[in-house]
C-alpha atoms as a PDB file:
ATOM      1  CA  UNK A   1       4.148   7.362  -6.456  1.00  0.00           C
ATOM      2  CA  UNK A   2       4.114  11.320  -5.742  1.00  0.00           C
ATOM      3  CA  UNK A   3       2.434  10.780  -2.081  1.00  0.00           C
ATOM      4  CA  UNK A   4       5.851   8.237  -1.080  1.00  0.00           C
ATOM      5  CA  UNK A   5       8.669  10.180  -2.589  1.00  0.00           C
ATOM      6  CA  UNK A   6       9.344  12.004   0.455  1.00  0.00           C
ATOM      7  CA  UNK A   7       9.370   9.375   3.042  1.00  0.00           C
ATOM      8  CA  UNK A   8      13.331   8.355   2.335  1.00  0.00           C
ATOM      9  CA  UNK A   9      14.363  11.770   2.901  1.00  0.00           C
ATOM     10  CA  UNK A  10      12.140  12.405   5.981  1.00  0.00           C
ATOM     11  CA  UNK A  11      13.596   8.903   7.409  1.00  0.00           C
ATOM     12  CA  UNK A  12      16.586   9.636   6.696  1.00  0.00           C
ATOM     13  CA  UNK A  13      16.974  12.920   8.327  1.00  0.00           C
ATOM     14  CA  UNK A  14      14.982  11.760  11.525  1.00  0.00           C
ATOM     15  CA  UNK A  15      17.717   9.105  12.226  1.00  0.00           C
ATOM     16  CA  UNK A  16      20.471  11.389  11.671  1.00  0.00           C
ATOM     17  CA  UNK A  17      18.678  14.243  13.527  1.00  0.00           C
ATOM     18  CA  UNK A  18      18.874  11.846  16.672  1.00  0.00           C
ATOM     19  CA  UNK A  19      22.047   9.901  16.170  1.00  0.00           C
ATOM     20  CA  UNK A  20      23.962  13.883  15.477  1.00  0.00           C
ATOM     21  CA  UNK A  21      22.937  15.322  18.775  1.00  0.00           C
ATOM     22  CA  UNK A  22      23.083  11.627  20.735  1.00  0.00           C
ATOM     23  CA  UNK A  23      26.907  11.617  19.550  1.00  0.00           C
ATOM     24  CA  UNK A  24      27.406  15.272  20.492  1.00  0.00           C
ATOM     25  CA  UNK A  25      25.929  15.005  24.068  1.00  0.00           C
ATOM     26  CA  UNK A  26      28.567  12.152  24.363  1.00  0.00           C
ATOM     27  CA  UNK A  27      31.610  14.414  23.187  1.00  0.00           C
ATOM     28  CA  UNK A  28      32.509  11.961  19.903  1.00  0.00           C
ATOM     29  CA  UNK A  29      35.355  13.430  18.175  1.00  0.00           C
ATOM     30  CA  UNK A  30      34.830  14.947  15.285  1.00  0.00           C
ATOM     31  CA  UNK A  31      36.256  12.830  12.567  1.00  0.00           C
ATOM     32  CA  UNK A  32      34.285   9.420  14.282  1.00  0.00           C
ATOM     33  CA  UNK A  33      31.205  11.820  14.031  1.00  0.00           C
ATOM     34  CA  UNK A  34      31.080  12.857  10.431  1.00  0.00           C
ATOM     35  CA  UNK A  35      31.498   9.658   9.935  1.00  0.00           C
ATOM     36  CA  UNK A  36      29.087   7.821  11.792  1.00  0.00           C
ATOM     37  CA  UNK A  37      26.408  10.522  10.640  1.00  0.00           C
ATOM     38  CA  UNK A  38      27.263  10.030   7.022  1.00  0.00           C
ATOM     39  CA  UNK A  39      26.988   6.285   7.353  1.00  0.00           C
ATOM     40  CA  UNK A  40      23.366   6.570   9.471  1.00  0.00           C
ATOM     41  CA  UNK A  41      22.364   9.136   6.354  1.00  0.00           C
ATOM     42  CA  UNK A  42      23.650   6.556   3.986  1.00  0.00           C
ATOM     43  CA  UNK A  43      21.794   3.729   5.527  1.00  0.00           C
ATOM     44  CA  UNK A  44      18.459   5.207   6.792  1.00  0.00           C
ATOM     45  CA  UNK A  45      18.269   6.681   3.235  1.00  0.00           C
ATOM     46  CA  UNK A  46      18.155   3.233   1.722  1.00  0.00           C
ATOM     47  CA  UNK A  47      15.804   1.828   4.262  1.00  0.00           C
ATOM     48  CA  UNK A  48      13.404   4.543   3.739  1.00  0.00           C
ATOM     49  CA  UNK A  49      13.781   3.548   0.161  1.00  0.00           C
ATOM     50  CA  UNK A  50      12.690   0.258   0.893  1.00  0.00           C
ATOM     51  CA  UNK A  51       9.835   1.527   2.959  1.00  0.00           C
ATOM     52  CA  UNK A  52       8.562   3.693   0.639  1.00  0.00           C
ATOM     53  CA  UNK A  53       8.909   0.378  -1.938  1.00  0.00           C
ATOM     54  CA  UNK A  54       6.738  -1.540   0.179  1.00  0.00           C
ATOM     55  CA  UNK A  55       4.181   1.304   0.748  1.00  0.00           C
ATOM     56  CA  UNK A  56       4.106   1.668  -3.073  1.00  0.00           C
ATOM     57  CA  UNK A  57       3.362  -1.968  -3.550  1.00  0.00           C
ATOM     58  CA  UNK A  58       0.665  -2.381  -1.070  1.00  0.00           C
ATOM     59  CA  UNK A  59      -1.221   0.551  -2.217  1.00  0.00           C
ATOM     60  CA  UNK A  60      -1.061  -0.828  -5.879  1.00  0.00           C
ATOM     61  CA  UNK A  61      -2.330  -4.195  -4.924  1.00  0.00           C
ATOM     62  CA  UNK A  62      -5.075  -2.981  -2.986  1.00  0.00           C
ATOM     63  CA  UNK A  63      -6.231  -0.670  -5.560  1.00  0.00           C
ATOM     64  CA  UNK A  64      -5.899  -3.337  -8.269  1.00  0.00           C
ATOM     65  CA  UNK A  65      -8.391  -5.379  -5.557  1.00  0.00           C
ATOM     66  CA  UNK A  66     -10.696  -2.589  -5.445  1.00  0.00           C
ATOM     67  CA  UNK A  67     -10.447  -2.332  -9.087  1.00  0.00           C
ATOM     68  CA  UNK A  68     -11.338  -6.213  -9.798  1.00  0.00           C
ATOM     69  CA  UNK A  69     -13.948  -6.144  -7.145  1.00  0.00           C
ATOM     70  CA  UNK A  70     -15.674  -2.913  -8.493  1.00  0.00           C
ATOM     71  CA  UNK A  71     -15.746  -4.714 -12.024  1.00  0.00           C
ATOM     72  CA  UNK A  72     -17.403  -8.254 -10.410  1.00  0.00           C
ATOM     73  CA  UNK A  73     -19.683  -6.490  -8.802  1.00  0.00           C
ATOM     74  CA  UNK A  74     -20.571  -4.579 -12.201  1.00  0.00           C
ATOM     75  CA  UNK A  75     -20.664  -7.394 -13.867  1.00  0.00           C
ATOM     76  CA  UNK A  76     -23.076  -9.262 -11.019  1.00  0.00           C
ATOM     77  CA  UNK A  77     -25.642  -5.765 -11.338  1.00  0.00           C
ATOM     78  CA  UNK A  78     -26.019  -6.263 -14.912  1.00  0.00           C
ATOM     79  CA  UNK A  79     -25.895  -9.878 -15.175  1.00  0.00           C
ATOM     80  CA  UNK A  80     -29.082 -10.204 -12.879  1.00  0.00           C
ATOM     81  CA  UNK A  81     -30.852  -7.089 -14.257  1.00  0.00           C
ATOM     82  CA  UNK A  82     -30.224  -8.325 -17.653  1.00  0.00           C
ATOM     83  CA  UNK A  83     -32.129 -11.688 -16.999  1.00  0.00           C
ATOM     84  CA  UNK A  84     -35.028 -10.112 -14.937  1.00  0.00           C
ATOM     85  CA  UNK A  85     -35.363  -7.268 -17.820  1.00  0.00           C
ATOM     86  CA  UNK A  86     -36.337 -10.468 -19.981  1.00  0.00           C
ATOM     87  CA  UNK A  87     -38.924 -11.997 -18.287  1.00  0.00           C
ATOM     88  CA  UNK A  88     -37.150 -14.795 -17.039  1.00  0.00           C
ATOM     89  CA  UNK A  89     -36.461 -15.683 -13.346  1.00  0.00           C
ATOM     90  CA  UNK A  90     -33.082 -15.871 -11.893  1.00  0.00           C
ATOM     91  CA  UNK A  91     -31.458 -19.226 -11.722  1.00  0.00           C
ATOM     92  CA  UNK A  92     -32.052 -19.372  -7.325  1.00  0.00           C
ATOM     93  CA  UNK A  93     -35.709 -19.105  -7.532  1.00  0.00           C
ATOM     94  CA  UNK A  94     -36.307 -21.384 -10.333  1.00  0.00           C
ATOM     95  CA  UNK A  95     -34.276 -24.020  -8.457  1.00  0.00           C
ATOM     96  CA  UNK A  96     -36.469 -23.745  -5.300  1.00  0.00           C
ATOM     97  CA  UNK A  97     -39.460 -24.879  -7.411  1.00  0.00           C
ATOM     98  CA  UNK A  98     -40.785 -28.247  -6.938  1.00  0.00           C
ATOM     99  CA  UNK A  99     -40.786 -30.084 -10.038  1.00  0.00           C
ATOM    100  CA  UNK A 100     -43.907 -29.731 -11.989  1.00  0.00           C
ATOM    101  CA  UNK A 101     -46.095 -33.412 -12.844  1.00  0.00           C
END
């Protein structure tokens, strides 16, 4: 989805924003930092991949749920206008009635 596609990236460079400056405050040499900073890009790119994945299936459920539950409750308008437009009671009230002798 358009609103998701830039959570990876923004994960990503969060992580490496903190892990680049906690491994120069602590004087890592400069081959073990490219490293380690390429392999926390690497990794925190994939996992906000798999965020984003699991924000993209959530919001599709839950609109397919709004979806369904918009349709019942069309359905449920028109089914009791339908039978009130005709003269008829709905099935509740003529199940209250006593029987007739």
């Amino acid at each position: 989805m358009n609103k998701t596609r830039l959570i990876p990236p923004f994960v990503m460079l969060l992580a490496t924003a903190a892990v680049a400056v906690i491994t120069y405050l602590r004087d890592f040499p400069f081959d073990r930092w490219l490293v380690l900073v390429f392999g926390v890009m690497v990794f925190f790119l994939f996992f906000g991949e798999v965020i984003r994945q699991l924000i993209d299936h959530f919001v599709r459920v839950n609109e397919e749920k709004a979806r369904l539950e918009a349709e019942q409750a069309a359905e449920g308008d028109a089914g009791e206008t339908g039978d009130q437009e005709a003269g008829g009671a709905p099935d509740a009230l003529v199940s209250d009635l006593p029987p007739v002798e």
